[in-house]
Protein backbone atom coordinates (compact mmCIF):
# COMPACT_ATOMS: atom_id res chain seq x y z
CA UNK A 1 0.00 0.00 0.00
CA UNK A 2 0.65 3.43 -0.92
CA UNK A 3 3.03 6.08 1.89
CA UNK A 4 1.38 9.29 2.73
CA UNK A 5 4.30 10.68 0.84
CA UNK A 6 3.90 8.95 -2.24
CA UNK A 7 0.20 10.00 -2.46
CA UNK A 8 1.37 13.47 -1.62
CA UNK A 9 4.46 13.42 -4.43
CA UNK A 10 1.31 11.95 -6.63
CA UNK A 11 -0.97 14.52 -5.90
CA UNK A 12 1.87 16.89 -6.30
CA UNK A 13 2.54 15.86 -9.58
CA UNK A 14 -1.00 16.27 -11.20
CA UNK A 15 -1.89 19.32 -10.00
CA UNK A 16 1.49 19.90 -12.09
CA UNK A 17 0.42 18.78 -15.13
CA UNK A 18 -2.99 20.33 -15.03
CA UNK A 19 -1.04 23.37 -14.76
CA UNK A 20 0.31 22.71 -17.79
CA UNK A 21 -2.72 21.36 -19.45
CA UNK A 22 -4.37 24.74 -18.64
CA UNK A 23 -1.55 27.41 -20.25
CA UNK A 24 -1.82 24.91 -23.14
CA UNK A 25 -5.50 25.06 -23.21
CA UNK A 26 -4.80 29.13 -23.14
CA UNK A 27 -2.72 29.20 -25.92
CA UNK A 28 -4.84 27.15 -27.77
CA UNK A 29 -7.98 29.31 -27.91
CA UNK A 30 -5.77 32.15 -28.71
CA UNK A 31 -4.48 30.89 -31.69
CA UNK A 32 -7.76 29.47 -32.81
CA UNK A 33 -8.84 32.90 -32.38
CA UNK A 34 -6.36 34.40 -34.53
CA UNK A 35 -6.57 31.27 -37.30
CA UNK A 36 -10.57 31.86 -36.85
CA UNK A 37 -10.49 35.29 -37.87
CA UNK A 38 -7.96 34.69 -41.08
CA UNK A 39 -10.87 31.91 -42.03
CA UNK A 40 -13.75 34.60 -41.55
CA UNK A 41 -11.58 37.14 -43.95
CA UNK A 42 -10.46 34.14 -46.49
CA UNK A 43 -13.90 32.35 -46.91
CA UNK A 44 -16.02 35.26 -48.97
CA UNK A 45 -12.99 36.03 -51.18
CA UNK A 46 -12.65 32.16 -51.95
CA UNK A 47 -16.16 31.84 -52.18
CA UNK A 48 -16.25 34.20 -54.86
CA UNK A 49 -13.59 33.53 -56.64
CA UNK A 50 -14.93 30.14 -57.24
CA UNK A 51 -18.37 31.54 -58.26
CA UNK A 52 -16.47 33.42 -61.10
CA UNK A 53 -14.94 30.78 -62.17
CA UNK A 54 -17.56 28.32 -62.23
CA UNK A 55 -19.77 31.29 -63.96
CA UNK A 56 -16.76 31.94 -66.59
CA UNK A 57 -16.61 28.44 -67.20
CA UNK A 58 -20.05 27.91 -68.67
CA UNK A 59 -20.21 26.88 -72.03
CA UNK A 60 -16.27 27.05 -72.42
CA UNK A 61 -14.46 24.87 -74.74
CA UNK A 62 -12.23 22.39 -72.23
CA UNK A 63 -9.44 22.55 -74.55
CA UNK A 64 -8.63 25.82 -73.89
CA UNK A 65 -6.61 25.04 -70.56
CA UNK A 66 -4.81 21.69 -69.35
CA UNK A 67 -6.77 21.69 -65.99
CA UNK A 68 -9.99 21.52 -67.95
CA UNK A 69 -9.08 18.76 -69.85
CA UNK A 70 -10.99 15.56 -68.72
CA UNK A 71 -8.89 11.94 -68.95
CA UNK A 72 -10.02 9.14 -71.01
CA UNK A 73 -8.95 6.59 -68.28
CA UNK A 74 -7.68 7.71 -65.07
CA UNK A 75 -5.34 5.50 -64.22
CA UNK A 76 -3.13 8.20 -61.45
CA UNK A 77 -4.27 10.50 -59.32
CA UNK A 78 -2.10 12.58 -56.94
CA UNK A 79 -3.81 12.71 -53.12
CA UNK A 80 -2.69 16.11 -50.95
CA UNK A 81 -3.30 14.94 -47.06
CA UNK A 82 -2.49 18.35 -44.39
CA UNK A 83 -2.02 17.56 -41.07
CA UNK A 84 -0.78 19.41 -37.85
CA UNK A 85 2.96 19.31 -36.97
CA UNK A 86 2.73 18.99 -33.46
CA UNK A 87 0.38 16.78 -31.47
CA UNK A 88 -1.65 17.18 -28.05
CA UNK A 89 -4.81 17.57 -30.65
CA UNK A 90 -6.66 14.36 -29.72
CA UNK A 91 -7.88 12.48 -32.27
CA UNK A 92 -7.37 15.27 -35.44
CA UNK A 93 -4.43 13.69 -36.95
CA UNK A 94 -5.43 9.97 -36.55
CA UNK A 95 -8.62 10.94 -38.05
CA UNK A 96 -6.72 12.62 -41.08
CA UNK A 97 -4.74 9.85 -41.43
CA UNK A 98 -7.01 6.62 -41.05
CA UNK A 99 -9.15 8.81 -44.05
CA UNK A 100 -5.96 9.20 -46.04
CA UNK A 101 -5.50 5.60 -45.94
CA UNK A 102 -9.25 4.42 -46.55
CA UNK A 103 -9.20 6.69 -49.66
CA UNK A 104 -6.23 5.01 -51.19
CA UNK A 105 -6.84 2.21 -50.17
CA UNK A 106 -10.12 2.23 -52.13
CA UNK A 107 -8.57 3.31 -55.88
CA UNK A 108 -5.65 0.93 -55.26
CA UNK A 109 -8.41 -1.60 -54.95
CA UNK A 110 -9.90 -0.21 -58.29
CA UNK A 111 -6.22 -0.54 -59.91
CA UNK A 112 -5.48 3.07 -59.69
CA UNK A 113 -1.90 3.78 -58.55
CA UNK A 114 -1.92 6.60 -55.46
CA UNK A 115 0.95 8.98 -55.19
CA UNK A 116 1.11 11.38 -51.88
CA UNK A 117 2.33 15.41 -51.01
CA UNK A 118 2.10 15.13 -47.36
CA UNK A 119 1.75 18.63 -45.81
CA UNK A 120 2.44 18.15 -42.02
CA UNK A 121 4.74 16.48 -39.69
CA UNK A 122 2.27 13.58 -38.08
CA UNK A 123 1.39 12.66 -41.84
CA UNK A 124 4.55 12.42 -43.10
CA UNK A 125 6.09 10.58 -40.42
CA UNK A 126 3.92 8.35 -40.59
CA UNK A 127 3.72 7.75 -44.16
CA UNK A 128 7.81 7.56 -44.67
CA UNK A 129 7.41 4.36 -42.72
CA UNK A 130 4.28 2.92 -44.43
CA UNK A 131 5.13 1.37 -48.55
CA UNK A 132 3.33 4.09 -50.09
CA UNK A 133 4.47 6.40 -52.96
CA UNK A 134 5.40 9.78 -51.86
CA UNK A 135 5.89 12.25 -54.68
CA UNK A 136 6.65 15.68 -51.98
CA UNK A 137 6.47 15.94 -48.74
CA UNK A 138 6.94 18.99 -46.48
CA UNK A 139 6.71 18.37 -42.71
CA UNK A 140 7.77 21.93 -40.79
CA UNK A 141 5.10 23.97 -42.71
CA UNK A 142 1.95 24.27 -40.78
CA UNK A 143 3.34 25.92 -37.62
CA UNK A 144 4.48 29.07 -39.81
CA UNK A 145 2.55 29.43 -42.90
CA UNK A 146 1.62 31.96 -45.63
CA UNK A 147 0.51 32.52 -49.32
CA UNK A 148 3.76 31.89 -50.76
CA UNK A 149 3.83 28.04 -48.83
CA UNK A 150 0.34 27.88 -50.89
CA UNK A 151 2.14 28.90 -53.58
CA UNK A 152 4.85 26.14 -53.70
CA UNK A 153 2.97 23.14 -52.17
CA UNK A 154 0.76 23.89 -55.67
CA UNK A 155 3.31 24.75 -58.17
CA UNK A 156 4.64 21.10 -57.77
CA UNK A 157 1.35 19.15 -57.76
CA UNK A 158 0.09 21.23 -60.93
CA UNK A 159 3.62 20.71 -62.35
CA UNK A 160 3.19 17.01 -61.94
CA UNK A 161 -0.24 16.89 -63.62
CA UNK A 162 0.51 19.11 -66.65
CA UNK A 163 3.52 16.87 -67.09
CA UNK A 164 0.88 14.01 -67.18
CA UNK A 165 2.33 12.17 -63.75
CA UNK A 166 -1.41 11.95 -62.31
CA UNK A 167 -4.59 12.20 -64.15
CA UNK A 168 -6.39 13.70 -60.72
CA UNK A 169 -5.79 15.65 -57.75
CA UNK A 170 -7.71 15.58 -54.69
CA UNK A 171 -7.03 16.77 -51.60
CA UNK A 172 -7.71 15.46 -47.59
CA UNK A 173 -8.39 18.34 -44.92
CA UNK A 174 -10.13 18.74 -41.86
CA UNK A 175 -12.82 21.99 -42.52
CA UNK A 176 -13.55 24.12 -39.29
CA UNK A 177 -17.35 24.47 -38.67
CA UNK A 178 -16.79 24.93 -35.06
CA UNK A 179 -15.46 23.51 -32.20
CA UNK A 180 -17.11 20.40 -31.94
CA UNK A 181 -17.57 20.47 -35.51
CA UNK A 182 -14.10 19.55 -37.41
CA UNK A 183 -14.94 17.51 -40.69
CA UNK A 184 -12.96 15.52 -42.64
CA UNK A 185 -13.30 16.98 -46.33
CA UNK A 186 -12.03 14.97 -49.70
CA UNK A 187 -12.42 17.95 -52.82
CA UNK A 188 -10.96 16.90 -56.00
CA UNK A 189 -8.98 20.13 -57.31
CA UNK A 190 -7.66 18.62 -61.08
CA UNK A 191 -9.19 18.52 -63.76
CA UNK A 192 -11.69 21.10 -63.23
CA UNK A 193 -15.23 20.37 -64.36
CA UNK A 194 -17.12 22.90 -65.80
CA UNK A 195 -20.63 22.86 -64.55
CA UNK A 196 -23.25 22.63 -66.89
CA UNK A 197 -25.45 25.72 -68.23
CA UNK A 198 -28.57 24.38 -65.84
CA UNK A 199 -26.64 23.37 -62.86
CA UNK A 200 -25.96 27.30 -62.67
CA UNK A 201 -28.34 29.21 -60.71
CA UNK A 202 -31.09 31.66 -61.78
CA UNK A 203 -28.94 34.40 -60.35
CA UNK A 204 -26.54 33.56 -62.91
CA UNK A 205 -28.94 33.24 -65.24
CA UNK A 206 -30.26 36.50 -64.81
CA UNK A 207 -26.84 38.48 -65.10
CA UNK A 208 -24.66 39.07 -68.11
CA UNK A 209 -21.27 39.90 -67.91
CA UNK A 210 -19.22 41.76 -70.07
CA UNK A 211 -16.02 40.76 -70.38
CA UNK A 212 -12.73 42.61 -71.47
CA UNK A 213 -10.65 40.60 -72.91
CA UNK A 214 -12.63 37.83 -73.71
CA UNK A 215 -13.81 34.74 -70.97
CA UNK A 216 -11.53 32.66 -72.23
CA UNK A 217 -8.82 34.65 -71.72
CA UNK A 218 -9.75 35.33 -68.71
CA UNK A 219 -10.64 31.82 -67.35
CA UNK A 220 -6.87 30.92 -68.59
CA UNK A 221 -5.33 33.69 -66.41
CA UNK A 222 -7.77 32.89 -63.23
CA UNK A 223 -7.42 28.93 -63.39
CA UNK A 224 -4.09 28.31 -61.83
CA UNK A 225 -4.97 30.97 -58.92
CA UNK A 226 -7.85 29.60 -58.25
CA UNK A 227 -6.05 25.96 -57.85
CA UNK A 228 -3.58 28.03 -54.88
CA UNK A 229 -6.29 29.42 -53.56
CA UNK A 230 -7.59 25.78 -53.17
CA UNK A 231 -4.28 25.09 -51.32
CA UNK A 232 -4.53 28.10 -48.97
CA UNK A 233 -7.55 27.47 -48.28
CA UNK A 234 -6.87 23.67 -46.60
CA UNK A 235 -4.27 24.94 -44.86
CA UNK A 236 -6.27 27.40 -42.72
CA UNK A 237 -9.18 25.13 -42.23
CA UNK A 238 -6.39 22.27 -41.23
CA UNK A 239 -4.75 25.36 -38.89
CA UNK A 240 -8.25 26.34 -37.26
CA UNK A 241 -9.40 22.75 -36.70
CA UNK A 242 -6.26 21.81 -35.26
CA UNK A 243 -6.21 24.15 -32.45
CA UNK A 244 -9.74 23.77 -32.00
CA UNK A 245 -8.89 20.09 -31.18
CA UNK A 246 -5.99 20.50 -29.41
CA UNK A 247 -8.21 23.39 -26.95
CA UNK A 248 -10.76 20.56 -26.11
CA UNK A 249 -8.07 18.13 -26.05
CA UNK A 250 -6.67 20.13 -23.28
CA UNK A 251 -9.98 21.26 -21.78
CA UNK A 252 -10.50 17.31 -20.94
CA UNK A 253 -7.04 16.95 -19.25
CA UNK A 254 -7.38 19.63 -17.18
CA UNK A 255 -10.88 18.18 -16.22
CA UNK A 256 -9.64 14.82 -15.58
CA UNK A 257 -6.58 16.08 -13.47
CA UNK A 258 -8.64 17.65 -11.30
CA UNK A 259 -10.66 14.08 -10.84
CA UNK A 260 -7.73 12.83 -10.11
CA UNK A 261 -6.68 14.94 -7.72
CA UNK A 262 -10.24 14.24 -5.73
CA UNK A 263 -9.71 10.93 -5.81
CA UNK A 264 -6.40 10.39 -4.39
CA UNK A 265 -7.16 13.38 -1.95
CA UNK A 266 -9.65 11.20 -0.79
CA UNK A 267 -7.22 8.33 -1.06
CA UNK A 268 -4.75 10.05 1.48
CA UNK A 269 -7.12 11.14 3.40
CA UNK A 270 -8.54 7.35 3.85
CA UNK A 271 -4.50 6.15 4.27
CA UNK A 272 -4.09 9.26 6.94
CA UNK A 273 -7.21 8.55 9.46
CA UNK A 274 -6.02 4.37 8.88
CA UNK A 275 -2.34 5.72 10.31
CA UNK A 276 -3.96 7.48 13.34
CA UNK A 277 -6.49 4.95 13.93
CA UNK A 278 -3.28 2.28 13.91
CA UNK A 279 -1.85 4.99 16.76
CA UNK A 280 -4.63 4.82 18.75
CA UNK A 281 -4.62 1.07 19.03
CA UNK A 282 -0.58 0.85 19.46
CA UNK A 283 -1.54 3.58 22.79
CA UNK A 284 -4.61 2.14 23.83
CA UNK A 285 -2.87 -1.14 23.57
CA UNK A 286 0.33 0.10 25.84
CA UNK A 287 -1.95 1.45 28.31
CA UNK A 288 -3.76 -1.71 28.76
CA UNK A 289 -0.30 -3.83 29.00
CA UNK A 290 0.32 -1.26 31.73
CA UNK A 291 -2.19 -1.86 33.92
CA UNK A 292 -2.43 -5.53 33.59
């Protein structure tokens, strides 16, 4: 059985560590703050940058751009997983990577050969010891991100399907809808399919746009930002949701530190009246040897 001491060095130690679980809980909702608010300022410019497109695209010849150019057999495709670098986020990165794994698993079962860019440090290390093909990987990214990371991470996976490496792209993130809401999103990026004049909506229907130079040239110029603004995007929905997971994450330790600390308070103070009552019966017993 357990010293007085050790329960106290015990106690001593997780009211420690709850300490610690708290700052980190702290820092957490800070930084979802700040990765919330780039989200709130990023999400109407994507959103209509991809309305454009989509209302550009209408009726446009495919042949005009590579990334409108549909496959005759895809055989390839090129799958983008992000991922936090650090952990301490609960389930998040397991969750990103038992989805990675599902999805390829799925076309390898449909005899379509899977390549990888891991974006992240839990995906890649745990890829690089898994036999899967890795085309890019870059593992110290998320912590300290910006436009320009966008920029690269996208340069080489477009560079890969103009050069006819992969005859898709999709991509694997986690999309913030709040705190308790972080969902697992697949979006294939490559090629781009032009929606169909009635899958538009009447609002679209009801404007005309003049364009200057024409919508093709237009489209051309717009295509390969849009596909980095696809990439920025992921990143800070993969940024938000992973401090959002790592501030609940650290919202339950705390909690369950201080149930620990109940319990073996009430542990000592069980192994503390046991010592005394011991005492009593070691004096009462001396007395009584006395007076016999």
């Amino acid at each position: 059985m357990a010293t007085l001491k050790d329960i106290q060095r015990k106690i001593a130690a997780v009211k420690k560590t709850q300490q610690i679980t708290r700052a980190m809980n702290m820092v957490a909702a800070a930084k979802l703050r700040t990765a919330q608010g780039r989200i709130e300022n990023f999400r109407p410019y994507a959103s209509k940058f991809a309305d454009l497109i989509a209302k550009l695209a209408v009726g446009i010849e495919t042949g005009i751009h590579p990334f409108l150019m549909q496959p005759d057999e895809v055989k390839k495709i090129e799958l983008v997983a992000f991922s936090s670098d650090r952990g301490l986020c609960g389930s998040f990165n397991n969750n990103i990577i038992s989805g990675v794994e599902r999805v390829s698993g799925d076309y390898r079962d449909q005899d379509v050969d899977v390549s990888m860019t891991l974006v992240g440090r839990k995906v890649c290390d745990y890829f690089h010891r898994r036999p899967v093909k890795i085309r890019a990987s870059y593992p110290e990214v998320m912590n300290s991100y910006d436009y320009s990371t966008a920029v690269q991470i996208a340069q080489g996976v477009s560079d890969a399907f103009l050069m006819g490496e992969v005859h898709e792209v999709w991509i694997y993130y986690t999309r913030f809808g709040s705190v308790s809401q972080l969902i697992p999103t697949l979006v294939k990026l490559l090629p781009i399919s032009p929606p169909q004049e009635e899958e538009v909506g009447d609002e679209s229907d009801a404007l005309e746009y003049l364009c200057e130079p024409s919508a093709e040239a237009i489209l051309v110029d717009l295509l390969p930002k849009s596909f980095i603004i696809q990439f920025y995007n992921a990143m800070l929905e993969t940024s938000a949701s992973e401090n959002a997971a790592r501030m609940v994450a650290m919202d339950n330790a705390t909690n369950n530190c201080k149930d620990m600390v109940d319990d073996l308070t009430m542990v000592y103070n069980k192994a503390r009246q046991a010592a005394i009552t011991m005492e009593l019966m070691d004096i009462v017993g001396g007395a009584e040897a006395l007076k016999a």
